[in-house]
Every structure is written in structure tokens, then in C-alpha cells.
Protein backbone atom coordinates (compact mmCIF):
# COMPACT_ATOMS: atom_id res chain seq x y z
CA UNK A 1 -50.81 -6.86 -14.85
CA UNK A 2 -51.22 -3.00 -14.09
CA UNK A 3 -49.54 -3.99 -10.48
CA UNK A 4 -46.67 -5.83 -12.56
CA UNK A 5 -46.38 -2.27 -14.69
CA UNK A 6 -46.00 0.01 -11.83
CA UNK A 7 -43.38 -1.94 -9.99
CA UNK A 8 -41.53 -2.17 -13.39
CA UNK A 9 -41.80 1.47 -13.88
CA UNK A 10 -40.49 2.43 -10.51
CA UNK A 11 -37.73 0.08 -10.31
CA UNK A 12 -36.74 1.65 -13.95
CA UNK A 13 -36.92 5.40 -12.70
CA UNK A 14 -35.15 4.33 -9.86
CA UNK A 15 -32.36 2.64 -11.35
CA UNK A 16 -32.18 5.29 -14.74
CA UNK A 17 -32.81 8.15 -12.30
CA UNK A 18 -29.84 7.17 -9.93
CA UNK A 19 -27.69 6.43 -12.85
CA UNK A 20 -28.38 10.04 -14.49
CA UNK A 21 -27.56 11.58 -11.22
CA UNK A 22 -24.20 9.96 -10.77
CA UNK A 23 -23.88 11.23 -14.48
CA UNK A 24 -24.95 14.67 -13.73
CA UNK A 25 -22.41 14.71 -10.98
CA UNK A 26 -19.75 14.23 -12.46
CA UNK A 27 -20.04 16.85 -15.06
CA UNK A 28 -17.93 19.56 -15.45
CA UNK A 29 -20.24 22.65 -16.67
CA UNK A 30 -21.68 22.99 -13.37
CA UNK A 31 -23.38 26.42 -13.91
CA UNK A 32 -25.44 24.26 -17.34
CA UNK A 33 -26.04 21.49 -14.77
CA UNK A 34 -27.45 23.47 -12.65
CA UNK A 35 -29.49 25.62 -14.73
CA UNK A 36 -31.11 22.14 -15.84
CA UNK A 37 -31.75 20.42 -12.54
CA UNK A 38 -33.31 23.58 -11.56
CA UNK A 39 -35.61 23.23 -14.25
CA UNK A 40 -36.10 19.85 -13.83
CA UNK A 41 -37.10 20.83 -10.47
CA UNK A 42 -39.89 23.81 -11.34
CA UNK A 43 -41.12 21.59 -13.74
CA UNK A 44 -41.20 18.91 -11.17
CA UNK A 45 -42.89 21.21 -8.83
CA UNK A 46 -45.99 22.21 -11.28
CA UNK A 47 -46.63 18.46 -11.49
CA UNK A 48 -47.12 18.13 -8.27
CA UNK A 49 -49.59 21.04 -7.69
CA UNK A 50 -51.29 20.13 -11.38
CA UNK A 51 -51.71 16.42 -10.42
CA UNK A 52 -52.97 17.22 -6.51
CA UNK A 53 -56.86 16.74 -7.85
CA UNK A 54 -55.84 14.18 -10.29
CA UNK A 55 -57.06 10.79 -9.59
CA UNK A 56 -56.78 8.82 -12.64
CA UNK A 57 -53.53 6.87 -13.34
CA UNK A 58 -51.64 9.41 -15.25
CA UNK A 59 -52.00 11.48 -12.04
CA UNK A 60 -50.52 8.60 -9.88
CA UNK A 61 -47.68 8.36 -11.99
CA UNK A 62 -47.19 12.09 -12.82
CA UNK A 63 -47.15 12.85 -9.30
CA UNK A 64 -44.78 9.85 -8.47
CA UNK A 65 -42.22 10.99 -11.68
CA UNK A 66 -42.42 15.08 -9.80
CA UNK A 67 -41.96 13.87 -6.16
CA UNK A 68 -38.61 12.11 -7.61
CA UNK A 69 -37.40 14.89 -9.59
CA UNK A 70 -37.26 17.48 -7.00
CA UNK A 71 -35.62 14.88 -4.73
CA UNK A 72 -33.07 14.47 -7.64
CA UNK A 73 -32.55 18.57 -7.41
CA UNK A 74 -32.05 18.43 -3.85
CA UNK A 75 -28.95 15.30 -4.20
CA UNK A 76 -27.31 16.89 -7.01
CA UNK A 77 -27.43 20.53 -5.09
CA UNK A 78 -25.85 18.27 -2.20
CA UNK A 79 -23.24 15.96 -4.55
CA UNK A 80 -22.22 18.94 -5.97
CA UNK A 81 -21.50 20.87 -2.62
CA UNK A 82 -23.65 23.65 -3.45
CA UNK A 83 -25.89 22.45 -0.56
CA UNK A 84 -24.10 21.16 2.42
CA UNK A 85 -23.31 22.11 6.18
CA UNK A 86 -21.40 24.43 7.79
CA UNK A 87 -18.61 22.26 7.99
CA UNK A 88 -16.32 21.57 5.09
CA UNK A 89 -13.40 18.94 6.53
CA UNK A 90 -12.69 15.59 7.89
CA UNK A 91 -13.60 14.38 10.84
CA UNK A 92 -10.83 14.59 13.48
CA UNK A 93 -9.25 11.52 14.44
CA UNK A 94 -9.96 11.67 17.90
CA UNK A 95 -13.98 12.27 17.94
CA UNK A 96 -15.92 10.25 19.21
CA UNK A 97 -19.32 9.84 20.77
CA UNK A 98 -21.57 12.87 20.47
CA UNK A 99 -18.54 15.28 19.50
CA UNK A 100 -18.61 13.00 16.32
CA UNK A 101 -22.09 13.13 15.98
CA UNK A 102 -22.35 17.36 15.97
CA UNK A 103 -19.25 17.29 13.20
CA UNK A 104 -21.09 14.69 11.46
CA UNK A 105 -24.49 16.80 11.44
CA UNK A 106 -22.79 19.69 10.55
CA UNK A 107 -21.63 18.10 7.47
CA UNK A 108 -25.16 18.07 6.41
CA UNK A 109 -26.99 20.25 8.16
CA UNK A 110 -27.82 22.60 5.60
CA UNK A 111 -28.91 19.53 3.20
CA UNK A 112 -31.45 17.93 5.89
CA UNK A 113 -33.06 21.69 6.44
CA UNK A 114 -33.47 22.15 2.80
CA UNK A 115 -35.01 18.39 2.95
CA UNK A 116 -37.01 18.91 5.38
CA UNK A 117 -38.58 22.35 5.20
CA UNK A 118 -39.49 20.48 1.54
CA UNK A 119 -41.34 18.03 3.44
CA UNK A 120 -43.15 20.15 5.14
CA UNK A 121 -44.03 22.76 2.01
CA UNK A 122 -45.27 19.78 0.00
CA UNK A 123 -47.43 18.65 2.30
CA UNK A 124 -48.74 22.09 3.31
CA UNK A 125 -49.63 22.37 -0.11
CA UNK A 126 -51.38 19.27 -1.03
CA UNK A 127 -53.25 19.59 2.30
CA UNK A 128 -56.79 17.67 1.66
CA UNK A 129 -55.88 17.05 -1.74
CA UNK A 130 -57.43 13.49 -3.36
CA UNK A 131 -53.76 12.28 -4.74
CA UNK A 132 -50.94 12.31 -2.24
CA UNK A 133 -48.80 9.62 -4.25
CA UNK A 134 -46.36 12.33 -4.32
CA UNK A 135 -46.11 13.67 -1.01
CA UNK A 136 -46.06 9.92 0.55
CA UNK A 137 -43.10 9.81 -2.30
CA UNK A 138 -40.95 12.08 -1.20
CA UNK A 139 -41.56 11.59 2.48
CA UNK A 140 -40.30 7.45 2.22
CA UNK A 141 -37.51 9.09 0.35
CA UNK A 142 -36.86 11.13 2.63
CA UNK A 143 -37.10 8.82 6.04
CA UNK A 144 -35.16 5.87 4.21
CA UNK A 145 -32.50 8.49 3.14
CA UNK A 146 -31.77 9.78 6.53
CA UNK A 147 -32.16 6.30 8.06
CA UNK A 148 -29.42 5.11 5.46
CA UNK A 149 -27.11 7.67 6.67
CA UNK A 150 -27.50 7.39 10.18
CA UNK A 151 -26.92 3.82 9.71
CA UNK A 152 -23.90 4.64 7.37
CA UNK A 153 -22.58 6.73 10.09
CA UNK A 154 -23.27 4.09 13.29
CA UNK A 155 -20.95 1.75 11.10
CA UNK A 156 -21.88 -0.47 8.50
CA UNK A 157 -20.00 -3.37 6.43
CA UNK A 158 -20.86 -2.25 2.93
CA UNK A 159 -20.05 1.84 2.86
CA UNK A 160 -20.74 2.45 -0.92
CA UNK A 161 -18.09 4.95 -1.65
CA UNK A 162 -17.59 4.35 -5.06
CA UNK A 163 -19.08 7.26 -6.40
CA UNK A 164 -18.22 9.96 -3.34
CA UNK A 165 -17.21 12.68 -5.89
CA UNK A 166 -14.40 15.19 -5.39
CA UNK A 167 -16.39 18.39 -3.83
CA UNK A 168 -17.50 15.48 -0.90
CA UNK A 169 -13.87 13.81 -0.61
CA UNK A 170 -13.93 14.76 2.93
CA UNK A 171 -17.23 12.90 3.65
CA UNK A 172 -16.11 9.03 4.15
CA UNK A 173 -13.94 10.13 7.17
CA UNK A 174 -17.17 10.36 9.04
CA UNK A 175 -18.39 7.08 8.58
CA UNK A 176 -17.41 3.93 10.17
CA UNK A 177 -17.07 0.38 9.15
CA UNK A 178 -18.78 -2.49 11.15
CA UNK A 179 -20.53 -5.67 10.97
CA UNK A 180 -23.74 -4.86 11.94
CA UNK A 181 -24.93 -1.43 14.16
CA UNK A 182 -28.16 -1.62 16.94
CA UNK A 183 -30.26 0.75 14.01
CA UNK A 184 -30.43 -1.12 11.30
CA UNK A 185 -32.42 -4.30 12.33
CA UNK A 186 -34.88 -1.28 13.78
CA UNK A 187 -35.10 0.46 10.51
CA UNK A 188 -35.29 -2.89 8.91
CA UNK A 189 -38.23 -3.67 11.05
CA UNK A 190 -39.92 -0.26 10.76
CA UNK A 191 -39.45 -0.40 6.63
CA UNK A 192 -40.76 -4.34 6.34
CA UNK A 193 -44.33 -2.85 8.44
CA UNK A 194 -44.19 0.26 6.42
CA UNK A 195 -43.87 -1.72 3.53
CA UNK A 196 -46.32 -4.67 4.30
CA UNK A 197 -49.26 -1.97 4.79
CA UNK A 198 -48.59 -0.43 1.37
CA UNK A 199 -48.95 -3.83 0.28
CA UNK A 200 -52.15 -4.43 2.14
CA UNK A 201 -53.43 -1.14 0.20
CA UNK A 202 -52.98 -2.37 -2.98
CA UNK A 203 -53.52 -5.61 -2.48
CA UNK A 204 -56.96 -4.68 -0.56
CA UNK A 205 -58.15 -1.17 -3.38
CA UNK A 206 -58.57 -0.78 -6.46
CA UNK A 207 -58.08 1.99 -9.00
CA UNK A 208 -55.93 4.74 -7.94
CA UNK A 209 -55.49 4.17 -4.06
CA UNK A 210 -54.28 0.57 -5.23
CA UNK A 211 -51.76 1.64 -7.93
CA UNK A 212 -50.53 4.76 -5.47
CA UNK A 213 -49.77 2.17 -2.93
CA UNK A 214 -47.87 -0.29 -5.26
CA UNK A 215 -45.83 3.01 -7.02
CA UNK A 216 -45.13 4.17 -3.10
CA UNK A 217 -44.16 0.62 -2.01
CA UNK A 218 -42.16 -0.38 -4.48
CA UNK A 219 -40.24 2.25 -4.32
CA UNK A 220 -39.64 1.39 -0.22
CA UNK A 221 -39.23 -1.86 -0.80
CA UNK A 222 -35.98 -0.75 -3.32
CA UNK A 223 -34.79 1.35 -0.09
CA UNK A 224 -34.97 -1.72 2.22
CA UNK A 225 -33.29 -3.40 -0.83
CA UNK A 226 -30.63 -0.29 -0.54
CA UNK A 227 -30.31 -0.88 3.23
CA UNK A 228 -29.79 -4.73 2.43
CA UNK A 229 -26.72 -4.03 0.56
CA UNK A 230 -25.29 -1.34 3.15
CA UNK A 231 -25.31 -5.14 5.40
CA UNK A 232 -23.61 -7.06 2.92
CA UNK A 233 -19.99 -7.73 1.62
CA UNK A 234 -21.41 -7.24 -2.19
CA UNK A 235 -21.75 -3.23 -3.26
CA UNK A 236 -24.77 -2.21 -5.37
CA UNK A 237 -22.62 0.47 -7.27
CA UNK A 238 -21.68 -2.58 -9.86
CA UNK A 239 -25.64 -1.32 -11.15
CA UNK A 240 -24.39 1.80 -12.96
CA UNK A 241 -20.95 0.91 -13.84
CA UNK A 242 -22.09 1.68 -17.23
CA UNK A 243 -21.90 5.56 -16.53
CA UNK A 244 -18.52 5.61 -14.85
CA UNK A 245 -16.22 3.04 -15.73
CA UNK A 246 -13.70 4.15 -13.17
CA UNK A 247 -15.81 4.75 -9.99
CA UNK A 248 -13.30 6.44 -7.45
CA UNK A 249 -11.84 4.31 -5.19
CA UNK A 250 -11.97 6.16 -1.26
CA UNK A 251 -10.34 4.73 1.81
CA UNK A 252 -12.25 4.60 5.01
């Protein structure tokens, strides 16, 4: 029942979290928007360093709830084109091959440094420390983000550009539709193992190594879900429709 709970509770914060950010995103007061996700964010922050020794369950799931809300600051900072790359434009028509590849990059370069210096700061910090739920958070968020837009830019059949808002209107031009591209039945793969030993955790502990594990792989097993849909003919942004009635529609 407590196994049943947790999955529930991270497919909700998943689902209401990525719906609030599309919200946020489209907002207009961007310096109040800001302010709060920035808040949201130290906040976030504390709760990771407070929960760090915290082995009980309201550790597990405070930890989980802080790992996700400073991921949430770092999307909205890059949704809103405060936090991109160096390079601001469309992809020439005529790249190809790694010259696409080093535009592409640029595009997000700043982003994945900001990501990744994150990574390495929150796991600096909770060095030795009993509860890692949410470093091992923000790290499968992390890894299944930047597999999802490799594969995005490979060439996928399902590019999810619904919700691309105006500051990233440049952004589709680097991806590509396609069938099927030689990384994502790898980064299937890698996810289903990565995913099939957080189930043998939870399945296999008890207390608050198993409900860690079933927080950590649910929430992987919704990426792989995410990845899923990038294969199929069927977008996933019919899921929070609710917020924006009128998703914008992009050519690619």
C-alpha cells in the first residue's frame, strides 16, 4: 500500500508540476515569476540540506518534492530564455553533421552548464549523507532530460512542440523528424536496467531505502514513458490541455 502511495504521489507531482510550469511560462509578469521560482528554488534548496540526515519517510519525500523544485527553477530560467546558449537563431538550412551539432549545443549550452555544475554541487554536498533520494532525483532528471533531447535532435516521430513558447520560437528548427534514430532503443535499454534495479531495491528493502527506490523509479519509469511518446504518432501534450487551451502550433 505505502509502494502504491509513492508511485501515486510522484506521478501527481509530475503531472501537476509539469502543468504549473507550462503555466508559469506563459505568464506575462516575468520579473513576479521569477522572483517566485527563485524562491521556490532556495526553499527547495534548504530541503535538501535539512532532509540529508533524514531517514524517515517525510525525509524521502521532502527530499524527492526539493530535488524537483530546483529542477523546475532551472526549466523555467531556460523556457523563459533567461538561461540559454550563446546562440539565439535558427538553425541554417544547410547544416548538417557536426556543424549542426555545435549550433545545436550552442543553443543550450549555457542551460546544460547551469544543469550540470547543479549536479555536481548537490552531490558535493550530500557527500556521505544517509538520504540521497534527492540527489539520485535530480541526477535521473537530469540524464533522461538530456537523453530526450539528444534523441529529439537525432530525429524523432513525435517532436512535442506544442508548448515551445515565444522567447524559444527559434528552437524546433534544430530538431528533425524521423521514424526511429540509432539512440533511442540504447537509451531505452539503459532506462528499462536503470529502472529494473530501482525496482529490485524496493522490491528487495524495506523502510526508507525501499520507498527512496520506488519515489526514484517511478519517476524514471514516467521518463521512459516520456521517451515512449517522443516514438509514437500520439503527443502527450493532450495531458495539460487544461492550462492552455490553445497550445501553439510550430512547424518543423
Amino acid at each position: 500500500m505505502l509502494a502504491v502511495f509513492a508511485i501515486g504521489f510522484c506521478v501527481f507531482v509530475w503531472w501537476f508540476g509539469t502543468g504549473l510550469l507550462l503555466w508559469a511560462q506563459h505568464r506575462r509578469q516575468a520579473r513576479a515569476v521569477l522572483t517566485a521560482t527563485t524562491g521556490v528554488a532556495m526553499v527547495s534548496i534548504l530541503g535538501l540540506v535539512w532532509t540529508a540526515e533524514d531517514t524517515g519517510p517525510w525525509g524521502a519525500y521532502l527530499a524527492f518534492c526539493s530535488a524537483i523544485g530546483v529542477w523546475a527553477w532551472h526549466e523555467l530560467l531556460f523556457l523563459k530564455g533567461w538561461l540559454t546558449g550563446p546562440r539565439r537563431g535558427p538553425c541554417p538550412a544547410d547544416a548538417t553533421g557536426w556543424r549542426r551539432f555545435r549550433y545545436g549545443l550552442e543553443v543550450v549550452l549555457h542551460h546544460e552548464l547551469a544543469l550540470a555544475a547543479t549536479v555536481l554541487l548537490l552531490v558535493l554536498a550530500n557527500w556521505g549523507a544517509p538520504n540521497q533520494v534527492g540527489v539520485a532525483t535530480f541526477v535521473v532528471l537530469w540524464v533522461m532530460r538530456l537523453s530526450a533531447k539528444l534523441n529529439v535532435f537525432l530525429g524523432v516521430r513525435n517532436l512535442a512542440v506544442d508548448f515551445i513558447p515565444d522567447e524559444l520560437d527559434y528552437l524546433p528548427s534544430y530538431f528533425r523528424r524521423s521514424p526511429l534514430n540509432p539512440l533511442m532503443p540504447w537509451s531505452l535499454l539503459f532506462g528499462s536496467l536503470a529502472l529494473s534495479w530501482f525496482t529490485g531495491r524496493a522490491v528487495t528493502t524495506t523502510g526508507f531505502e525501499s520507498l527512496g527506490a520506488t519515489l526514484v523509479g517511478a519517476l524514471l519509469g514516467l521518463a521512459l514513458l516520456e521517451h515512449l511518446f517522443l516514438t509514437l504518432p500520439v503527443p502527450d501534450a493532450w495531458l495539460w490541455r487544461w492550462l492552455i487551451r490553445r497550445p501553439k502550433q510550430v512547424e518543423v
